[in-house]
C-alpha atoms as a PDB file:
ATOM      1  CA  UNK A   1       0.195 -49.588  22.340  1.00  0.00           C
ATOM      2  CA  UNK A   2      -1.560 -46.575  21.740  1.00  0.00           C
ATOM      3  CA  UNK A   3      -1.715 -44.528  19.017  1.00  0.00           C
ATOM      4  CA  UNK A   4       0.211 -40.878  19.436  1.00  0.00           C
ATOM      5  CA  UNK A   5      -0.930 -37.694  18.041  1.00  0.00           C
ATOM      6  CA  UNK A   6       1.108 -37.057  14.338  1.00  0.00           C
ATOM      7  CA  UNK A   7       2.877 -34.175  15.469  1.00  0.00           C
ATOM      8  CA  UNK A   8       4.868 -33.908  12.078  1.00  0.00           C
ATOM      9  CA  UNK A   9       1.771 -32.133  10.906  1.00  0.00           C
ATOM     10  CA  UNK A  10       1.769 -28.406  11.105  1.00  0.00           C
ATOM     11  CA  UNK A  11      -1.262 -27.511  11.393  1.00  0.00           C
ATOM     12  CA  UNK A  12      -1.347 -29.795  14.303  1.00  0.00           C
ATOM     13  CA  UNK A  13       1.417 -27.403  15.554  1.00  0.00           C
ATOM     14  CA  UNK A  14      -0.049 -24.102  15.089  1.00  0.00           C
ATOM     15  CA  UNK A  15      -3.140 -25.631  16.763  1.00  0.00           C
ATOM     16  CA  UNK A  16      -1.776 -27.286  20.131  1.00  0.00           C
ATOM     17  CA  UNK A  17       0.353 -23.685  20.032  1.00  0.00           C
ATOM     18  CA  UNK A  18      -2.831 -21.341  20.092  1.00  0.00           C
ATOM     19  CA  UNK A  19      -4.241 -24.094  22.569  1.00  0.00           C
ATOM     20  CA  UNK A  20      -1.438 -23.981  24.978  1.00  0.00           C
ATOM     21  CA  UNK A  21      -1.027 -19.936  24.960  1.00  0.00           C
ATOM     22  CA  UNK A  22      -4.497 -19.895  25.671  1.00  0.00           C
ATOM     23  CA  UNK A  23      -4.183 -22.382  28.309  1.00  0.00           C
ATOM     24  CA  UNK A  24      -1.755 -20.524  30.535  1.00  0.00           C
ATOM     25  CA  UNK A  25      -3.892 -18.334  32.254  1.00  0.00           C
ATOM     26  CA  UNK A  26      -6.404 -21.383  33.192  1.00  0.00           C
ATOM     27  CA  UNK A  27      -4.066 -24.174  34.914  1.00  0.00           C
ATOM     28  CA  UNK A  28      -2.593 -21.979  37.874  1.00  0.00           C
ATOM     29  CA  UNK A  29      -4.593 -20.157  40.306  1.00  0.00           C
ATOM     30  CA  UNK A  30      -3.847 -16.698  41.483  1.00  0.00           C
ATOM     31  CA  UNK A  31      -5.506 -17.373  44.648  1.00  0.00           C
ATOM     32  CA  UNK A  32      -2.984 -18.210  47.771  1.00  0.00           C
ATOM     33  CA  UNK A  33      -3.677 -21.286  50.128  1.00  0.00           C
ATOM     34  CA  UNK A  34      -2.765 -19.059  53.292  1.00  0.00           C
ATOM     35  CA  UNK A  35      -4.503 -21.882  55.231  1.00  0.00           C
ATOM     36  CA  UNK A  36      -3.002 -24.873  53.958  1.00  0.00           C
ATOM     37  CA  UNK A  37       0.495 -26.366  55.021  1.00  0.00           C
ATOM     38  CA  UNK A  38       3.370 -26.525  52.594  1.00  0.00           C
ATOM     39  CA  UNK A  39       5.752 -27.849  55.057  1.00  0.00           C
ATOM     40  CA  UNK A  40       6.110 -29.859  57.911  1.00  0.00           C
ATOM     41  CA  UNK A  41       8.553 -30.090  60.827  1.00  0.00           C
ATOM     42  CA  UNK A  42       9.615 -32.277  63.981  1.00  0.00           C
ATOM     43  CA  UNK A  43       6.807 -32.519  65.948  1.00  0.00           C
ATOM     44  CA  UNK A  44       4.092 -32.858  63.318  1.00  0.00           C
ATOM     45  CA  UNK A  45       2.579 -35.489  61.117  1.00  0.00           C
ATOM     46  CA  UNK A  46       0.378 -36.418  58.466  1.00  0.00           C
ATOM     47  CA  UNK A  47      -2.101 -38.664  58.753  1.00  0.00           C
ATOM     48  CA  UNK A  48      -5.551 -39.515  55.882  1.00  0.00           C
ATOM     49  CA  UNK A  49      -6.938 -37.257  54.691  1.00  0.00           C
ATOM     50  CA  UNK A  50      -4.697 -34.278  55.946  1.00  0.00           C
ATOM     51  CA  UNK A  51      -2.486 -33.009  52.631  1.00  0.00           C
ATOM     52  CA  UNK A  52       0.634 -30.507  52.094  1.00  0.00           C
ATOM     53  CA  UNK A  53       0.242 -27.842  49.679  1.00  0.00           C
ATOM     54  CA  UNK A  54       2.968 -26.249  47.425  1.00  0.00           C
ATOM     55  CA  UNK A  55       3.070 -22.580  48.839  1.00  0.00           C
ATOM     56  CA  UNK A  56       1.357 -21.255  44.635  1.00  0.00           C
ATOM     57  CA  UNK A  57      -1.212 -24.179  44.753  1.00  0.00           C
ATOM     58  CA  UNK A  58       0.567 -26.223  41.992  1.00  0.00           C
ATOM     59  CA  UNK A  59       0.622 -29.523  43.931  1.00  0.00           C
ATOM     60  CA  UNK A  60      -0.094 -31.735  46.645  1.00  0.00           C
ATOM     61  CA  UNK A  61       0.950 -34.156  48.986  1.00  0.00           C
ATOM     62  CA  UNK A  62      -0.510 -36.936  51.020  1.00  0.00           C
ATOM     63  CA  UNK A  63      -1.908 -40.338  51.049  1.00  0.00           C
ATOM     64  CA  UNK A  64      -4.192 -42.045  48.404  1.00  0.00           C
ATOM     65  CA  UNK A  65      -4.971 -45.520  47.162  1.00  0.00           C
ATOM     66  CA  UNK A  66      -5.164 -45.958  43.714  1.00  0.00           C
ATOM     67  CA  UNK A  67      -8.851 -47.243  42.349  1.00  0.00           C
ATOM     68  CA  UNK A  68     -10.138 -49.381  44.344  1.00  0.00           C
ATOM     69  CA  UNK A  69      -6.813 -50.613  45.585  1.00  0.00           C
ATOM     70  CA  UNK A  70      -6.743 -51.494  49.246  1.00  0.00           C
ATOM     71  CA  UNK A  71      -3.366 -50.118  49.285  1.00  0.00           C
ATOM     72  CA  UNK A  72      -1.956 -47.056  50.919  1.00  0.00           C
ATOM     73  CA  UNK A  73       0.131 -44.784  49.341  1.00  0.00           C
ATOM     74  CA  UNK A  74       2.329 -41.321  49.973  1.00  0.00           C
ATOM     75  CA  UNK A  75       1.927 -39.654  46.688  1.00  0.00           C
ATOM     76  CA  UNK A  76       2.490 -35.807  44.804  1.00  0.00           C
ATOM     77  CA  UNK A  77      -0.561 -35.006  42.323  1.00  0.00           C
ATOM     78  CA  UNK A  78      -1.458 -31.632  40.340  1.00  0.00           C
ATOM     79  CA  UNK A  79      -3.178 -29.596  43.061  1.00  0.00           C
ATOM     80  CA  UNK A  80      -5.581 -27.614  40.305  1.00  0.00           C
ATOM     81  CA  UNK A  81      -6.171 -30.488  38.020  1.00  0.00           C
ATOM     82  CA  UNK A  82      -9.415 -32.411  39.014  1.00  0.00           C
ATOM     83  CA  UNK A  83      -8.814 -35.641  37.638  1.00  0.00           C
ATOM     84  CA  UNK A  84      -5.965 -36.985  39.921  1.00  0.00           C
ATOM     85  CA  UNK A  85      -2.647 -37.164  38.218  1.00  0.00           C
ATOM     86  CA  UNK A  86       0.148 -38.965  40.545  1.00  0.00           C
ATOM     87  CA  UNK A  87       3.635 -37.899  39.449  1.00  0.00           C
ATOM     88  CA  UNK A  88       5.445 -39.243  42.406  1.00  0.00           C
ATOM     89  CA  UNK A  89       5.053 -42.552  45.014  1.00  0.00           C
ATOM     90  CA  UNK A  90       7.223 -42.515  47.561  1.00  0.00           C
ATOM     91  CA  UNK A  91       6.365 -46.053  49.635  1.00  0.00           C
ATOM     92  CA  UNK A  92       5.815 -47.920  46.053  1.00  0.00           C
ATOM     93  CA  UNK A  93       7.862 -50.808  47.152  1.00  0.00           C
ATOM     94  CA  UNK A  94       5.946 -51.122  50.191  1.00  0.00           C
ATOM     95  CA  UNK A  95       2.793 -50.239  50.416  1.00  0.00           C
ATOM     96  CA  UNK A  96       0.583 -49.837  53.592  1.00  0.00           C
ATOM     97  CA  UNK A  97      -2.566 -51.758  54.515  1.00  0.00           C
ATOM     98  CA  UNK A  98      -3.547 -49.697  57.418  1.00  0.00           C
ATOM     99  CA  UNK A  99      -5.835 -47.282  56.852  1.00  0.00           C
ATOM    100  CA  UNK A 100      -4.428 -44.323  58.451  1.00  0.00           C
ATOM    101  CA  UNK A 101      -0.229 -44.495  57.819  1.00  0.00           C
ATOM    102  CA  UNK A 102       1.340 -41.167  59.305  1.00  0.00           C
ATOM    103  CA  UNK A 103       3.792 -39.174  57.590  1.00  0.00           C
ATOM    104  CA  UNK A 104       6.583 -37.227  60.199  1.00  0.00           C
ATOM    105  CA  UNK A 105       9.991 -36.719  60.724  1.00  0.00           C
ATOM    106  CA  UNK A 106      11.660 -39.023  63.030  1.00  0.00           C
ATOM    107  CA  UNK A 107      15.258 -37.087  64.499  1.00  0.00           C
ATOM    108  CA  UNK A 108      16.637 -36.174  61.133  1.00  0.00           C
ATOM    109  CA  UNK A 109      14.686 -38.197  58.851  1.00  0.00           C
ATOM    110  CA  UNK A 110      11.199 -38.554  56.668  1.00  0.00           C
ATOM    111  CA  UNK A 111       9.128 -41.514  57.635  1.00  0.00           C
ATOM    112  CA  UNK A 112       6.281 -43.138  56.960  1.00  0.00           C
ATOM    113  CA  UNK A 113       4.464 -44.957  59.939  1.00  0.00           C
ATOM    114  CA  UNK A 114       1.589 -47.630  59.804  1.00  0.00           C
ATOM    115  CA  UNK A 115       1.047 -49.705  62.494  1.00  0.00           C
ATOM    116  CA  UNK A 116       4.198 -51.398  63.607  1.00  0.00           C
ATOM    117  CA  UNK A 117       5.734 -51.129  60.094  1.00  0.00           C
ATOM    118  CA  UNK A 118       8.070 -48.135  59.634  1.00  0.00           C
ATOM    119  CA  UNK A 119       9.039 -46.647  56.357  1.00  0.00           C
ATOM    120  CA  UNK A 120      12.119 -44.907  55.447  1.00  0.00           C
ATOM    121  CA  UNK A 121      11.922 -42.258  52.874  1.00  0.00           C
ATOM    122  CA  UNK A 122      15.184 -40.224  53.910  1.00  0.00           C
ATOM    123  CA  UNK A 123      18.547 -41.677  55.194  1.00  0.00           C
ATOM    124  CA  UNK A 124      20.120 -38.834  57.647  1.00  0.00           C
ATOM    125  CA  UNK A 125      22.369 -38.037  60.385  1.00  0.00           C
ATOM    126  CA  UNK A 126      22.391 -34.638  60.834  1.00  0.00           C
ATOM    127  CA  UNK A 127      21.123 -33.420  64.239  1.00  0.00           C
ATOM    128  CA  UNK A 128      20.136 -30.334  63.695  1.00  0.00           C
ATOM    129  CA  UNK A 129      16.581 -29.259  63.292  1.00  0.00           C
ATOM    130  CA  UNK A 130      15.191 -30.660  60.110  1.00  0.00           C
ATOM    131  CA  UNK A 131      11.610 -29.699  58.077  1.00  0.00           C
ATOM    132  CA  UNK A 132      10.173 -31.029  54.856  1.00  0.00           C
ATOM    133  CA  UNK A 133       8.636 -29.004  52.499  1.00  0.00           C
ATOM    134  CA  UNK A 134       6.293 -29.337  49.388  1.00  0.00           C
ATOM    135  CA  UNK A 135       7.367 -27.027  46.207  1.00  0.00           C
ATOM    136  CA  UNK A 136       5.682 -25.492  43.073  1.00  0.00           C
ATOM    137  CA  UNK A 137       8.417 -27.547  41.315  1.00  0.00           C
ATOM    138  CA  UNK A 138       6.526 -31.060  42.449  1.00  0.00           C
ATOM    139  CA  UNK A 139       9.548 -31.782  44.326  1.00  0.00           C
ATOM    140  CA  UNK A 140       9.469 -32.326  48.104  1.00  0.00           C
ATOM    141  CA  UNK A 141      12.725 -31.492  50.291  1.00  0.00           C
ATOM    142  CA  UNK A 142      14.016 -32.242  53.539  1.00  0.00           C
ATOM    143  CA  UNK A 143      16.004 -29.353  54.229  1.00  0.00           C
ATOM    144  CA  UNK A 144      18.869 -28.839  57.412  1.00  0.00           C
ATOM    145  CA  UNK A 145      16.622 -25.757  58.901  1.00  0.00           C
ATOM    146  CA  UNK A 146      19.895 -23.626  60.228  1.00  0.00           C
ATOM    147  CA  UNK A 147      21.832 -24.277  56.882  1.00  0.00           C
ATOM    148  CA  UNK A 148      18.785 -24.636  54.077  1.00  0.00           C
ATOM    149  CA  UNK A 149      21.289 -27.489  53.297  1.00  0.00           C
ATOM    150  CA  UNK A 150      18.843 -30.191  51.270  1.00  0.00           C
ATOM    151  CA  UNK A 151      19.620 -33.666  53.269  1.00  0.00           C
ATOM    152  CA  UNK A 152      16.925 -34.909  50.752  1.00  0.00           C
ATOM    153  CA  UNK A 153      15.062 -34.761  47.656  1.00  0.00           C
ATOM    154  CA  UNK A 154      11.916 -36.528  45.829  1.00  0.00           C
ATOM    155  CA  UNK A 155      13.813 -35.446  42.844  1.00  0.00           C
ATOM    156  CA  UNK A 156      16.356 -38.330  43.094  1.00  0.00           C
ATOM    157  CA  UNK A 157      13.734 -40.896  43.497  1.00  0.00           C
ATOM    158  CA  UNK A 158      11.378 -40.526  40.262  1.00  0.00           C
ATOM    159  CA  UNK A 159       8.575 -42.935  39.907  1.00  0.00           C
ATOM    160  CA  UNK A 160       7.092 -42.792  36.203  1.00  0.00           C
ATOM    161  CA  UNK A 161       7.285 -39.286  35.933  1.00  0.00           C
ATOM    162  CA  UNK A 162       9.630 -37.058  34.809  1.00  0.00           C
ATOM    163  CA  UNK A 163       8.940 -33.146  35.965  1.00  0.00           C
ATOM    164  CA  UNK A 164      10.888 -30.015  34.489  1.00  0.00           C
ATOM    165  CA  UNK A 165      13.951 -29.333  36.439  1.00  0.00           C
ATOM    166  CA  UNK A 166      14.152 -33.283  37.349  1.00  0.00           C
ATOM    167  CA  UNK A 167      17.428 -35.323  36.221  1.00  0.00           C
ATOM    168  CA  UNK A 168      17.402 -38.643  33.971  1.00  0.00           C
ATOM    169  CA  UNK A 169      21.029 -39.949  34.517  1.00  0.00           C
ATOM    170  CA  UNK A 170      23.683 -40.618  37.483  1.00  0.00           C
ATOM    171  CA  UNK A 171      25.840 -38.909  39.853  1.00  0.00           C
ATOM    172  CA  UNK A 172      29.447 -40.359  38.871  1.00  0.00           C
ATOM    173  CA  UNK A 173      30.495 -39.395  42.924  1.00  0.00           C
ATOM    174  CA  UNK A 174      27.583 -41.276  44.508  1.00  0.00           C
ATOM    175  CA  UNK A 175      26.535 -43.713  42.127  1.00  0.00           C
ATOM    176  CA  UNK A 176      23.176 -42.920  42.416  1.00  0.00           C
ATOM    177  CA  UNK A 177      21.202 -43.351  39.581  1.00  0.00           C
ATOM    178  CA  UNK A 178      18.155 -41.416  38.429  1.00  0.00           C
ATOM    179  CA  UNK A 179      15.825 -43.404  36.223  1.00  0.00           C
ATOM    180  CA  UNK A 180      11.667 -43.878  35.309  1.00  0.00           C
ATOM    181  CA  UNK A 181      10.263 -46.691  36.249  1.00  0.00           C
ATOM    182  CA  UNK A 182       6.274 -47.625  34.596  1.00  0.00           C
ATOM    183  CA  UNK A 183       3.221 -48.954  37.159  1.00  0.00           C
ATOM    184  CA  UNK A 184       3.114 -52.260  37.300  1.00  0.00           C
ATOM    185  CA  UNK A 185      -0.909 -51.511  36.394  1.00  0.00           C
ATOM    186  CA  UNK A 186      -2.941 -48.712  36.661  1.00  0.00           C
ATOM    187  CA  UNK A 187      -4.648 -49.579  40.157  1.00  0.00           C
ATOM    188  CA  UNK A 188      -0.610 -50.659  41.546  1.00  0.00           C
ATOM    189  CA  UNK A 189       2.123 -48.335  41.189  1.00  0.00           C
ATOM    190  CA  UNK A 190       4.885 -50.551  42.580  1.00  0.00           C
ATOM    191  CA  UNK A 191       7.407 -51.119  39.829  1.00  0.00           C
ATOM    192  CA  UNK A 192       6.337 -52.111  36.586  1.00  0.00           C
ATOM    193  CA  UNK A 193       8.504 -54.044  33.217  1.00  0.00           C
ATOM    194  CA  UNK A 194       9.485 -51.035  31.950  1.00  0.00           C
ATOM    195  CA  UNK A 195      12.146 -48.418  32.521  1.00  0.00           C
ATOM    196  CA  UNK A 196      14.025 -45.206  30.924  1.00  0.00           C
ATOM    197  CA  UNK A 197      17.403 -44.635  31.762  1.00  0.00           C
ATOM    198  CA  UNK A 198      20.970 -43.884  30.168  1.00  0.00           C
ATOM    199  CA  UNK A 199      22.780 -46.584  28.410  1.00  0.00           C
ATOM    200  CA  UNK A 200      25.311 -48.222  30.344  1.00  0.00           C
ATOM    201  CA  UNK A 201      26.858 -49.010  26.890  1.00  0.00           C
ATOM    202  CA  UNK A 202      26.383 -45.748  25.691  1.00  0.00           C
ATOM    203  CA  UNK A 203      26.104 -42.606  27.676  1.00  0.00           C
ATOM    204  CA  UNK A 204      25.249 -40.369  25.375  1.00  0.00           C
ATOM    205  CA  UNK A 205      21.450 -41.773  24.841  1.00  0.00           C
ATOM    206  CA  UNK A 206      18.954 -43.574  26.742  1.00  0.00           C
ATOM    207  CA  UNK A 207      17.526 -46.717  26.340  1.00  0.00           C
ATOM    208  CA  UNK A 208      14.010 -47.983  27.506  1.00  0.00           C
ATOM    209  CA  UNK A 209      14.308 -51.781  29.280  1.00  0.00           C
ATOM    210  CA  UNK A 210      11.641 -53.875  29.284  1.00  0.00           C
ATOM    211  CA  UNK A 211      12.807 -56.184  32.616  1.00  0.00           C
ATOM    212  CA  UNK A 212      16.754 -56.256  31.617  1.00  0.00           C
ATOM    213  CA  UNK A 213      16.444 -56.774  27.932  1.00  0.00           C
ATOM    214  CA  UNK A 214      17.096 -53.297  25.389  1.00  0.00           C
ATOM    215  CA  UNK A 215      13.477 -52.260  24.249  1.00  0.00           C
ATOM    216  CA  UNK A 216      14.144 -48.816  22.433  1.00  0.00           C
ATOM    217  CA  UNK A 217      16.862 -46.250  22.239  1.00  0.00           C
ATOM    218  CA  UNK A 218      16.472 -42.627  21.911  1.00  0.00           C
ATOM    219  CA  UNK A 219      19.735 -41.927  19.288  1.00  0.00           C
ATOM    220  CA  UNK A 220      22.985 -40.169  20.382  1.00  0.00           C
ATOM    221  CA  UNK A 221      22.615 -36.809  21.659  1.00  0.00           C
ATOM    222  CA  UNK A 222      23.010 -33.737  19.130  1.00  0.00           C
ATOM    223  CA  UNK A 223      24.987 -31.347  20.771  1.00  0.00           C
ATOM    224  CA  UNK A 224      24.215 -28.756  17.914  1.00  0.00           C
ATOM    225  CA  UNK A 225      20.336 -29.599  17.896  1.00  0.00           C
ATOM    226  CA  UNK A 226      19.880 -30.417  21.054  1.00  0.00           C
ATOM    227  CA  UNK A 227      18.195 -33.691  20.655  1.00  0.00           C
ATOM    228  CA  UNK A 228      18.228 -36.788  20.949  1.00  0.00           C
ATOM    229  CA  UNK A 229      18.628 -38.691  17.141  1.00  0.00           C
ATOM    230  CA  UNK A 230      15.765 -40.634  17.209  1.00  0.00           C
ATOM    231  CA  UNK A 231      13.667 -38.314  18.543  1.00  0.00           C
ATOM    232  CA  UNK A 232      12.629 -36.106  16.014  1.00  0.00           C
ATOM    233  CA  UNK A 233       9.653 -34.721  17.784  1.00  0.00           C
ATOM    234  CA  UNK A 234      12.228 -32.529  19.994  1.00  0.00           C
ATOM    235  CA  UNK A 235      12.948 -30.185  17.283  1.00  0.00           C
ATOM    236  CA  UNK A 236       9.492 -28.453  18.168  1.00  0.00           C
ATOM    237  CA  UNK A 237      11.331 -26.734  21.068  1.00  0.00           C
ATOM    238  CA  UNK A 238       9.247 -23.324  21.427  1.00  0.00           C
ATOM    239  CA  UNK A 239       7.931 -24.603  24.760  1.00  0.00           C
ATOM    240  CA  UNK A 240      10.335 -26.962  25.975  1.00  0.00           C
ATOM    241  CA  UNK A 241      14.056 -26.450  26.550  1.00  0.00           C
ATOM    242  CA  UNK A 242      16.254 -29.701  26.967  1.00  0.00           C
ATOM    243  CA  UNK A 243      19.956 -29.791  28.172  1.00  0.00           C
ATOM    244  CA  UNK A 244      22.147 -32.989  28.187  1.00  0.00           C
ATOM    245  CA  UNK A 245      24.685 -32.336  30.825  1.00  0.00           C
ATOM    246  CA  UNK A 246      28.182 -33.893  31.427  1.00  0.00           C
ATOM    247  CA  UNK A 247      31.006 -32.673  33.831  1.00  0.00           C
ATOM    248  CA  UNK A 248      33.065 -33.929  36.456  1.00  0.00           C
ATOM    249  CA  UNK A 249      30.634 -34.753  38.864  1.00  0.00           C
ATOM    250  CA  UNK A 250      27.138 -36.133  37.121  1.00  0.00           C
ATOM    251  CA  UNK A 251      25.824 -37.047  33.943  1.00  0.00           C
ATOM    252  CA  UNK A 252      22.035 -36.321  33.124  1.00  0.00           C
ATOM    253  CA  UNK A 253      19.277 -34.910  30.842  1.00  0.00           C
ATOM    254  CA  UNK A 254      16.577 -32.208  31.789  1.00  0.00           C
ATOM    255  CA  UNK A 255      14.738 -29.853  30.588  1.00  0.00           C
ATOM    256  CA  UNK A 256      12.507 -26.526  31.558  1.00  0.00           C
ATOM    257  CA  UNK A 257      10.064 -24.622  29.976  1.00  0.00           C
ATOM    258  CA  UNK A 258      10.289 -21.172  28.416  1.00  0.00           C
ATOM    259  CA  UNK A 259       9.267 -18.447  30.128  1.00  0.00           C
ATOM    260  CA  UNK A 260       6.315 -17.335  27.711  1.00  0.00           C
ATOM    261  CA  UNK A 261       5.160 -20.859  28.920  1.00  0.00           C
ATOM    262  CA  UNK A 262       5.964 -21.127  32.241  1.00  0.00           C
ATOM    263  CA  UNK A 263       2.766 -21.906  33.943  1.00  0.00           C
ATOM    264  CA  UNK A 264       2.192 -24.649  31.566  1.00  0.00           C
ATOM    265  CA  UNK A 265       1.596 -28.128  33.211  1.00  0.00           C
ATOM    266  CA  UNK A 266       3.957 -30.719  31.356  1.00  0.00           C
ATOM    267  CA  UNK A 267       5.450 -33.970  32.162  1.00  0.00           C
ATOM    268  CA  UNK A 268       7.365 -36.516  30.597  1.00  0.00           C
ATOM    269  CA  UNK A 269       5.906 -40.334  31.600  1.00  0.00           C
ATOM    270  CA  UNK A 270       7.298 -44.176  31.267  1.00  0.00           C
ATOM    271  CA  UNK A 271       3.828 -45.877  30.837  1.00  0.00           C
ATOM    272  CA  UNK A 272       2.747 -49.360  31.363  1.00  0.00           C
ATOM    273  CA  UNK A 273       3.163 -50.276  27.546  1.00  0.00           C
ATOM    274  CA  UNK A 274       6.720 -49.434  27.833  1.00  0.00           C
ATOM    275  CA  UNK A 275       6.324 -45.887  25.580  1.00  0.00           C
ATOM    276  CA  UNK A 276       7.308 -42.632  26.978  1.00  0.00           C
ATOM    277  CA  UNK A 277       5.249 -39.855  25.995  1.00  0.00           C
ATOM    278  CA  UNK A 278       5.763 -35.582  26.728  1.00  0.00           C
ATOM    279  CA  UNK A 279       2.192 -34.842  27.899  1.00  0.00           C
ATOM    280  CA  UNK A 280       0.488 -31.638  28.096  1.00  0.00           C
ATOM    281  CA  UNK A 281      -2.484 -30.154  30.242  1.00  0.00           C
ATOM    282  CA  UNK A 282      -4.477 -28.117  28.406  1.00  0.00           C
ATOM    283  CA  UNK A 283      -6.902 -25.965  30.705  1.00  0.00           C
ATOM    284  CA  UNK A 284      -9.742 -25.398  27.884  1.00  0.00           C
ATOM    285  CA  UNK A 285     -10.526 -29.109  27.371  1.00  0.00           C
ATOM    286  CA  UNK A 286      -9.807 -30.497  30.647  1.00  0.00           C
ATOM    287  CA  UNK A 287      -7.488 -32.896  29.473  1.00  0.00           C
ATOM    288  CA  UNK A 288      -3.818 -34.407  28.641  1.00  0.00           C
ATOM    289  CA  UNK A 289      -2.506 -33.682  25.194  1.00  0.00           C
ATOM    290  CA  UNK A 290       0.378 -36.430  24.156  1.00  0.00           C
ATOM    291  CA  UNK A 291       3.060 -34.065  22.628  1.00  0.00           C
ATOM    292  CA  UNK A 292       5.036 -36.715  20.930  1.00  0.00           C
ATOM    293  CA  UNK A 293       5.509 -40.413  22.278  1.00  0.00           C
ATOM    294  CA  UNK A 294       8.394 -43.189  21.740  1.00  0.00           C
ATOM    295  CA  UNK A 295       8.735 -45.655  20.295  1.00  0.00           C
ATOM    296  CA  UNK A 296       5.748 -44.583  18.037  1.00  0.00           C
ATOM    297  CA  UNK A 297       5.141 -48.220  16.428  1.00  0.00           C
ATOM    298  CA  UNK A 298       6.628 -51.805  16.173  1.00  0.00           C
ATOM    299  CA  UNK A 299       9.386 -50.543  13.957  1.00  0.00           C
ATOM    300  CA  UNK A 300      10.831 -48.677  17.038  1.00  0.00           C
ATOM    301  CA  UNK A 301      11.179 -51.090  19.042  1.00  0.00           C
ATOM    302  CA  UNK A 302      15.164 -52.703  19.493  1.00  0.00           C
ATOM    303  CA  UNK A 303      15.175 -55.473  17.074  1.00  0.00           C
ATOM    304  CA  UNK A 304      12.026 -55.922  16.477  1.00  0.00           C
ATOM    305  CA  UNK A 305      12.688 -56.592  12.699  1.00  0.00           C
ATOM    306  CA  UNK A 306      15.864 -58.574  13.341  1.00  0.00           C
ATOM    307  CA  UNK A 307      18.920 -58.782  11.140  1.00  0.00           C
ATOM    308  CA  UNK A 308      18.943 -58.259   6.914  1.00  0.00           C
ATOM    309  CA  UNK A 309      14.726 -56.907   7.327  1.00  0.00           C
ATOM    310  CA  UNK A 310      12.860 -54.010   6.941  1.00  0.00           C
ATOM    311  CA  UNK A 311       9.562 -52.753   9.138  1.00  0.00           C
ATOM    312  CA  UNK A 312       6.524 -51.716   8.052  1.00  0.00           C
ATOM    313  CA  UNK A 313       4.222 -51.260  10.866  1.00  0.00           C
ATOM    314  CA  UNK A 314       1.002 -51.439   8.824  1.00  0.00           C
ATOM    315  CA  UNK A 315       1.702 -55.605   8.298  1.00  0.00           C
ATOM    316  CA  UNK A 316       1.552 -56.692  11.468  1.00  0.00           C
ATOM    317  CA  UNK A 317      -1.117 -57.888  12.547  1.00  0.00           C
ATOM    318  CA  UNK A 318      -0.588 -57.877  16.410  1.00  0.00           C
ATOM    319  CA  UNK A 319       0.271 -54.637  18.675  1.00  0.00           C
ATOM    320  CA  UNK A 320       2.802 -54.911  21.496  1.00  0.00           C
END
């Protein structure tokens, strides 16, 4: 497991602060892709090397294999950040082999074609005119073109990433759940051991799984501080505002940045060593800055002490 950065210090604070206000101004560009696509409709398709483009330049869409994988992909990546940074699969369960895989729309729905394999990304009946369309948000909608009704949403299918203005939790009318799910490995994104989700025994936190066994759990939600209880880290909250919602109809976390920091890039990832850690472009250093990580260490981790113990990470001799 890797080490996180000791955010408890304050100088640390003061420091990632100034870096991140300075930032800002270097992660977005002011210029506007007039010649690149953000959408696409009934008719066209997407095939190698041809990419959407959110309509401010944040992100992009289109096909990629991992490494050296030999593996096809549909994925979303950071448009203005050079070193690519996938926050979205959408074929991760079945990936292509054929070198050129076509994204369209087929009648009412988003598919992905390769050969005589057909992929379903979208699930519709509508039959109205449909297009799909890229946003600054990351997320990627098929909308109902005479109604701008959303028939789907990359939102409710996360990968390992977890965007501001995304949902961790469930729709209590649909049953659909929305969860993060690690890489298997970094050259193979299918699904991985690990995954972040709400506690089935306990709604009011989340719980990592590692396969179906409890790994870590973030504390009950704190209404009054807004964070989780094991979670200390979320107390710094001058950049990042989190909401635990519950009502009638769904039951899920998110969060969004503050204004002054708006044009930050930040995202919230389940990695392959089963820690999920708030991470943090910063534009001067060309680089990701963890904000704070869990679990932090061996004593984290669900019962990793057992019964009648204490933990002291420092004495053991073997990381995770």
């Amino acid at each position: 497991m890797d080490s996180p950065c000791n955010t408890n210090m304050p100088t640390m604070k003061l420091a990632l602060l100034s870096l991140l206000m300075f930032s800002c101004h270097c992660i977005r560009f002011s210029v506007v892709y007039a010649a690149e696509m953000s959408t696409i409709s009934a008719g066209q398709s997407l095939t190698g090397s041809d990419t959407l483009v959110s309509s401010g330049g944040v992100f992009e869409l289109g096909f990629f294999s991992p490494g050296k994988s030999s593996y096809t992909y549909l994925g979303i990546w950071y448009k203005g950040i050079e070193e690519r940074t996938v926050v979205w699969v959408g074929n991760r369960d079945l990936p292509f082999t054929t070198s050129a895989p076509a994204l369209a729309i087929d009648g009412a729905n988003l598919v992905i074609r390769g050969g005589r394999v057909t992929y379903r990304l979208s699930d519709s009946s509508v039959s109205g005119n449909v297009s799909a369309t890229l946003l600054d948000s990351g997320n990627f909608v098929l909308r109902e073109e005479s109604s701008e009704v959303i028939l789907w949403q990359s939102f409710d299918d996360p990968s390992d990433t977890f965007l501001p203005g995304m949902k961790l939790g469930y729709s209590r009318k649909t049953g659909k759940v929305w969860a993060l799910t690690s890489w298997k490995n970094a050259t193979d994104p299918s699904p991985g051991d690990f995954s972040l989700r709400i506690d089935s025994e306990s709604p009011d936190e989340f719980v990592i799984l590692k396969g179906s066994e409890k790994y870590w759990t973030s504390g009950l939600w704190d209404r009054d501080s807004q964070i989780f209880s094991s979670v200390p880290e979320m107390r710094l909250n001058y950049i990042f505002n989190y909401s635990f919602i519950s009502n009638r109809n769904e039951r899920y976390f998110t969060y969004s940045l503050y204004s002054s920091f708006a044009n930050i890039s930040s995202r919230l990832v389940m990695d392959l060593h089963g820690q999920i850690g708030q991470r943090t472009w910063l534009g001067t250093s060309k680089q990701w800055m963890q904000f704070w990580s869990q679990p932090r260490d061996e004593c984290d981790v669900f019962k990793f002490c057992g019964s009648f113990s204490t933990c002291n990470a420092r004495t053991v001799p073997a990381p995770l």
